[in-house]
Protein backbone atom coordinates (compact mmCIF):
# COMPACT_ATOMS: atom_id res chain seq x y z
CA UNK A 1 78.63 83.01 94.25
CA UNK A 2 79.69 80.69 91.03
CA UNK A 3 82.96 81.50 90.05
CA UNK A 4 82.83 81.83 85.89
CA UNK A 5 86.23 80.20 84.30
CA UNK A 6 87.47 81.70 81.10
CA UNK A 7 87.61 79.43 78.15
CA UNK A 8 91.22 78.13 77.58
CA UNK A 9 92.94 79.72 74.80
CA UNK A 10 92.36 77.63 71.50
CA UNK A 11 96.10 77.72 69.21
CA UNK A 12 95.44 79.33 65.78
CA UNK A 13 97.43 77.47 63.11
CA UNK A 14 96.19 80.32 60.31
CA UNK A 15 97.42 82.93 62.77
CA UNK A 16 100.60 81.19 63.13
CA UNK A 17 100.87 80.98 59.17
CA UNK A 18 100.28 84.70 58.58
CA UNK A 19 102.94 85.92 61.77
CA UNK A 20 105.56 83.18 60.40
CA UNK A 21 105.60 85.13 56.90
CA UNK A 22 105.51 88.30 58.69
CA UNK A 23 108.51 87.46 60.43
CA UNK A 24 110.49 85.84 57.35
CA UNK A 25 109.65 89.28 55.79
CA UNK A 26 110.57 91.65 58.07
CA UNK A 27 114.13 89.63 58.77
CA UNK A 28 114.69 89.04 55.26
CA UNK A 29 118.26 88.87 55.52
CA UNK A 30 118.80 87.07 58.24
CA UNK A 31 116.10 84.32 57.31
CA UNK A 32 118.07 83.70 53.91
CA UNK A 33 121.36 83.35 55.74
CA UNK A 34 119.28 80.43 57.75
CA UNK A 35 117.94 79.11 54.52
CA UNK A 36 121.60 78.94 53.13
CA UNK A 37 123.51 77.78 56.20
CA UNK A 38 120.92 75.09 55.88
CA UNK A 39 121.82 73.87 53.09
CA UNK A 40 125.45 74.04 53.45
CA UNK A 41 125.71 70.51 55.32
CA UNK A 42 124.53 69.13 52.85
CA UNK A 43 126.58 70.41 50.24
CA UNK A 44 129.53 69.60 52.13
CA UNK A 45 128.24 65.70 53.05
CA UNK A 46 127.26 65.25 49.18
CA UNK A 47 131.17 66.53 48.30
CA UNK A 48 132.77 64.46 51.09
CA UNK A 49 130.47 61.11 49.60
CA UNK A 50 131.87 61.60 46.42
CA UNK A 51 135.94 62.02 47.68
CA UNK A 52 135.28 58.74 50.08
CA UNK A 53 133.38 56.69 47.58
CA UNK A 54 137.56 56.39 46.26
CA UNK A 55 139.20 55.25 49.23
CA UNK A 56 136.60 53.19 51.77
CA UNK A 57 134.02 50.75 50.36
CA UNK A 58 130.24 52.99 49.27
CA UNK A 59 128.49 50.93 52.11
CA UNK A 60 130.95 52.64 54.87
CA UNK A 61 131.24 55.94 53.03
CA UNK A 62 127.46 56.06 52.65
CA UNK A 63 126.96 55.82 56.20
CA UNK A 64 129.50 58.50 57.04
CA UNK A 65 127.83 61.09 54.67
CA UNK A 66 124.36 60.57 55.93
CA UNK A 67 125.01 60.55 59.66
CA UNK A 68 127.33 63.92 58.68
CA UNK A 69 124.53 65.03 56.96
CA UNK A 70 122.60 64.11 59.45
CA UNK A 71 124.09 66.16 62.67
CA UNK A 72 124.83 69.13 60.38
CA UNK A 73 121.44 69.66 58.90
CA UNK A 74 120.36 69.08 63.30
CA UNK A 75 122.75 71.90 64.07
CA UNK A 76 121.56 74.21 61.33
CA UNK A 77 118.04 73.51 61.99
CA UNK A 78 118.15 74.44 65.66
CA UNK A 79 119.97 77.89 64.56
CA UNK A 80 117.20 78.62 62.37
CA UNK A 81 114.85 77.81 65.31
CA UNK A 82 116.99 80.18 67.35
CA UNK A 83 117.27 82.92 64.86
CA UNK A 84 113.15 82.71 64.44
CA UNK A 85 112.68 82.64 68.38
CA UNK A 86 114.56 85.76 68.45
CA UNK A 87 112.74 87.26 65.80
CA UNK A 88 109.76 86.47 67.31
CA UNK A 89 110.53 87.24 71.14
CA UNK A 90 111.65 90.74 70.21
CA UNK A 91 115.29 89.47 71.51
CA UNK A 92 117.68 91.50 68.67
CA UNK A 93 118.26 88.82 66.44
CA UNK A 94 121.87 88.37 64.45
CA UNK A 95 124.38 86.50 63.10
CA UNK A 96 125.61 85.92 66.94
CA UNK A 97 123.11 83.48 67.39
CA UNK A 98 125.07 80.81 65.89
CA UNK A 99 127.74 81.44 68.42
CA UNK A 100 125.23 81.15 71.11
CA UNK A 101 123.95 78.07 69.52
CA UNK A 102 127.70 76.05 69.92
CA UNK A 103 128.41 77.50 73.11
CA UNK A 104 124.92 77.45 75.05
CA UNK A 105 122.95 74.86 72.76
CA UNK A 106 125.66 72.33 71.00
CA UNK A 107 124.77 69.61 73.45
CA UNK A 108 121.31 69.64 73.47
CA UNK A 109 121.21 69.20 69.88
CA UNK A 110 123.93 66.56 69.62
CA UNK A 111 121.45 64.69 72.35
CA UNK A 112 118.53 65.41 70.60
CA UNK A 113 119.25 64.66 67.33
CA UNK A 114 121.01 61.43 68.50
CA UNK A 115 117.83 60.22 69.85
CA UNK A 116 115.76 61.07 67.00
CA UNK A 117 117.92 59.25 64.61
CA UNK A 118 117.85 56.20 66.90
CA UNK A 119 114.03 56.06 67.31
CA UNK A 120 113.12 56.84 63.99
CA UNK A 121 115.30 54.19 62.24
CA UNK A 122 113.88 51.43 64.95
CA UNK A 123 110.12 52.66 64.11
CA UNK A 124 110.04 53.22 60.82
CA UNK A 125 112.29 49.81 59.69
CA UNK A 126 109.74 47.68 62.28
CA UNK A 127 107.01 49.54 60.10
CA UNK A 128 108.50 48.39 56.95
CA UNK A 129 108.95 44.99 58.61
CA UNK A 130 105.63 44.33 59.93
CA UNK A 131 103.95 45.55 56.46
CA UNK A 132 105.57 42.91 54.30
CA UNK A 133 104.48 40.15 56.53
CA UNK A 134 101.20 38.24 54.55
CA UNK A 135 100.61 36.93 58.51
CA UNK A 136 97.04 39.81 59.61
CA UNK A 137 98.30 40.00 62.92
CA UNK A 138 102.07 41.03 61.68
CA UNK A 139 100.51 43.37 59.46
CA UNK A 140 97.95 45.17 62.47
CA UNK A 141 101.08 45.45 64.43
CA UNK A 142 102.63 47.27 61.36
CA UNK A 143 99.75 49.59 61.18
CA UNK A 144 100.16 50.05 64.78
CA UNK A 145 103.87 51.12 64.14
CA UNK A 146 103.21 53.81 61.47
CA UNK A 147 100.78 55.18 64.16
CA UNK A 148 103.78 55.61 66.31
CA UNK A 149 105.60 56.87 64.04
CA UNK A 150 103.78 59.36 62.98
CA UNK A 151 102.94 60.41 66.65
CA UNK A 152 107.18 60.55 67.36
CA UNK A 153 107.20 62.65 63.99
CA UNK A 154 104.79 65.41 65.25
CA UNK A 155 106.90 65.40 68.74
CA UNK A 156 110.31 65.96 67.07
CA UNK A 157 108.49 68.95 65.67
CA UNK A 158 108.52 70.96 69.13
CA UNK A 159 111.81 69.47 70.45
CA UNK A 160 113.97 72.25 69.15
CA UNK A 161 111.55 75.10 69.73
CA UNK A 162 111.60 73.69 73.48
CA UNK A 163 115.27 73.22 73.43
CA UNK A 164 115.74 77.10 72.63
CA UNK A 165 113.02 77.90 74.82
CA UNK A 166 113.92 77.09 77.52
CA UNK A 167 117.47 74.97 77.77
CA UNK A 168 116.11 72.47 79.59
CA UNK A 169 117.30 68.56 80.11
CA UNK A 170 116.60 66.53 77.28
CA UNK A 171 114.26 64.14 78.83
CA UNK A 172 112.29 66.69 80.35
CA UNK A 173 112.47 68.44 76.53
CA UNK A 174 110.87 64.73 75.18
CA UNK A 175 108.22 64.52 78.19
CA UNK A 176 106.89 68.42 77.31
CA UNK A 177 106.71 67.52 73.53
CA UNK A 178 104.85 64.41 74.21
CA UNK A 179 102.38 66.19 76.55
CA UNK A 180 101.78 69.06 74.32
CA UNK A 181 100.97 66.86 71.35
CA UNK A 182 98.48 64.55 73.31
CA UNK A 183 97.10 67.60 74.45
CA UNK A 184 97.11 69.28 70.91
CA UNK A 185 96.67 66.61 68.79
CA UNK A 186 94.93 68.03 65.83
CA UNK A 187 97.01 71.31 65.85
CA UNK A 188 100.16 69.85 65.69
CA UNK A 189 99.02 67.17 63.15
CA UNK A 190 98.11 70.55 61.51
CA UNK A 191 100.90 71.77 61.59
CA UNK A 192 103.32 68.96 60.93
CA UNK A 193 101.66 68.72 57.43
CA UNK A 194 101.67 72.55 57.13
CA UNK A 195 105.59 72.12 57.43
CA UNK A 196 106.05 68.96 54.90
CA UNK A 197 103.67 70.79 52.49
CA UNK A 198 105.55 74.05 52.82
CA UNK A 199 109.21 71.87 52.42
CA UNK A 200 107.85 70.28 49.57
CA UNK A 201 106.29 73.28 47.55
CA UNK A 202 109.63 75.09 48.60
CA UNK A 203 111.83 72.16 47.23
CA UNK A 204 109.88 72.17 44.34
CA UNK A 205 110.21 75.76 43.28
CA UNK A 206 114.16 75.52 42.83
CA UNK A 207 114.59 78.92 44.04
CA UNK A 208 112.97 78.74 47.18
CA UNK A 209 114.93 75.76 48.41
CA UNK A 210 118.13 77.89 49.06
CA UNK A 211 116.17 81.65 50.19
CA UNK A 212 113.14 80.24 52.18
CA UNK A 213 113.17 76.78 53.15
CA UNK A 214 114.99 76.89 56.57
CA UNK A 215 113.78 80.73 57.45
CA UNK A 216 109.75 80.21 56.57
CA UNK A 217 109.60 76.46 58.26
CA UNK A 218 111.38 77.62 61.04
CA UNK A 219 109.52 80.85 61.78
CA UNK A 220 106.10 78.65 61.64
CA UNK A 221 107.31 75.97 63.42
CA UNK A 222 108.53 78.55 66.15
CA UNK A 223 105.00 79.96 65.76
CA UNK A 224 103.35 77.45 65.91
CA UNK A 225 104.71 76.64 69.40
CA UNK A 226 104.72 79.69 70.64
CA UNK A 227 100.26 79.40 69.99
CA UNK A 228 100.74 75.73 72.45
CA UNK A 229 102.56 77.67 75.10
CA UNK A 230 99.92 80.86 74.98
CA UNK A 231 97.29 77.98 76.03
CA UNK A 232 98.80 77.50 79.16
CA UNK A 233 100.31 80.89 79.54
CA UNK A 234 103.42 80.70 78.92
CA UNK A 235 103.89 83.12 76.25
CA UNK A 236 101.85 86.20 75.90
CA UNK A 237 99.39 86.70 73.39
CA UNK A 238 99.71 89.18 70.44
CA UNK A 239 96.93 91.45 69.13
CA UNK A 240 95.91 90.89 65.47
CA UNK A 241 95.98 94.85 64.66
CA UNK A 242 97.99 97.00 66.50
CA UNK A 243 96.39 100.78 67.62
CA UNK A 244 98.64 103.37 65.86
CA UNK A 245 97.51 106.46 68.34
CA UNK A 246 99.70 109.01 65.78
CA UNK A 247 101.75 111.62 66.43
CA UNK A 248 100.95 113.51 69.89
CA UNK A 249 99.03 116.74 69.12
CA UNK A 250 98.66 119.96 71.60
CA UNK A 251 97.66 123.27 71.46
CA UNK A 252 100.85 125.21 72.48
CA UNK A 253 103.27 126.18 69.92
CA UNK A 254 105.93 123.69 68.89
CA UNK A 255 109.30 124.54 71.23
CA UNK A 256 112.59 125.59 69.77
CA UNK A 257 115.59 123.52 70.56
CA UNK A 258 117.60 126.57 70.84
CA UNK A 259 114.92 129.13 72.15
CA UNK A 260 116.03 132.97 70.90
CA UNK A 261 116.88 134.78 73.75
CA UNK A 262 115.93 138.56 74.32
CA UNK A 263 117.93 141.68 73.58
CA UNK A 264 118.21 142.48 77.68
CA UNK A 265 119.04 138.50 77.46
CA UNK A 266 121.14 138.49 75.41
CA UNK A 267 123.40 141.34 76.97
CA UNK A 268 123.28 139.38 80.20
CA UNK A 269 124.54 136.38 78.82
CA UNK A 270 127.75 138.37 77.15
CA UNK A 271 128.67 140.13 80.55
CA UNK A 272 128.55 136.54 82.38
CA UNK A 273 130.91 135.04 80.04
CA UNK A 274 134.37 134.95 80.94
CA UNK A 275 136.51 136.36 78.63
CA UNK A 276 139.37 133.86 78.75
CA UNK A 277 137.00 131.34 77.55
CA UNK A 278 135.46 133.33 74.57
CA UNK A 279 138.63 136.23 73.40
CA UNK A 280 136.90 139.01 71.63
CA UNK A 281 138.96 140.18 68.23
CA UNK A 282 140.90 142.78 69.98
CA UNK A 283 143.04 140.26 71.88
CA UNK A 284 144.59 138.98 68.62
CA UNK A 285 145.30 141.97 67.36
């Protein structure tokens, strides 16, 4: 006997798409407190530039804001990621997830985002470096570099949905992400411009900036992992339509809460009650 294998499952970026807005939509509020706590950091870092600016030289000060914006704009990210897994895990999203994020999540992210800051300013200023060499072979290895780059920009994209999901160390968190995207190369390339073109259009809009930037993106992105993990079965598949059987229908009559009780009932159930507990009128005459 042959034994017949089933197909592996094949992630479904459209899918994704569709259940991201779906879950934006049904969480409204929540996903446009994520939008706005998104934005807060960098209110604040654009308020603290412009108070420093007056005491420290702009070089310093400029520094300070953007790694402030930086690891505030990390943090309210990964809430937004942990607000959308919730949403999408059934697990009774709130406003305590941001609690939860400090307490069970803070270092993780402060790891995280310290090594994407660190590997993305080596990459992409060797990129810029190797580019405006006139030397060919300076200028290959630049081209070489962007292709890095652009493969350590589609793994930051599933660091934080792998962070939530599972809590895990953060080099183990880096090896996963790097496995699923040589594995799903094309999806997540998908899906990485999905998200920029989203930001962008978002940005551009003015009013969707501050009520669906950080909810929509991060209900894709979360998504959009969760279609990696159902190829290797670690999240369950969803069906596209759900069967709505209706209300239950029978034959017998519908059933009174408080069934009527017959006359010889009735005087059986006043001769069994004690009088102490139920004093007829006489007793306060």
């Amino acid at each position: 006997m042959t034994s017949q294998t089933q197909p592996r499952y094949r992630p479904r970026l459209l899918w994704a798409i569709r259940r991201a807005l779906g879950d934006y939509y049904d969480r409204l509020g929540l996903t446009v407190l994520g939008s706005i706590v998104l934005l807060v950091p960098l209110m604040i870092a654009t308020t603290l530039g412009g108070v420093l600016d007056r005491f420290i030289p702009r070089a310093i000060a400029t520094v300070l804001v953007a790694l402030l914006a930086w690891y505030g704009v990390s943090f309210a990210w990964a809430g937004n990621v942990l607000q959308a897994h919730r949403i999408a895990a059934f697990e009774d999203p709130g406003i305590d997830a941001y609690g939860q994020l400090f307490r069970r999540y803070g270092t993780g992210i402060l790891k995280l985002a310290s090594i994407q800051l660190v590997i993305t300013l080596v990459v992409l200023l060797d990129t810029a470096f190797f580019l405006h060499q006139r030397f060919w072979v300076m200028q290959i290895a630049g081209v070489i570099t962007a292709y890095i780059l652009l493969l350590w920009s589609m793994m930051i994209l599933w660091h934080y949905p792998f962070l939530i999901y599972e809590n895990g160390k953060t080099l183990r968190i880096l090896k996963k992400s790097a496995l699923v995207v040589m594995d799903n190369a094309f999806f997540t390339a998908a899906a990485l411009f999905v998200t920029i073109a989203g930001g962008i259009l978002l940005t551009v809009s003015v009013v969707g900036a501050p009520l669906a930037f950080g909810g929509v993106l991060s209900c894709f992105v979360v998504r959009a992992h969760r279609e990696c993990l159902k190829k290797y079965e670690m999240a369950e598949d969803e069906p596209e339509e759900l069967q709505d059987a209706g209300w239950p229908q029978t034959k017998d009559p519908p059933r009174r809460l408080n069934p009527r009780l017959s006359p010889a009932g009735m005087a059986s159930k006043q001769r069994s009650d004690s009088p102490t507990d139920y004093p007829n009128e006489t007793e306060h005459t």
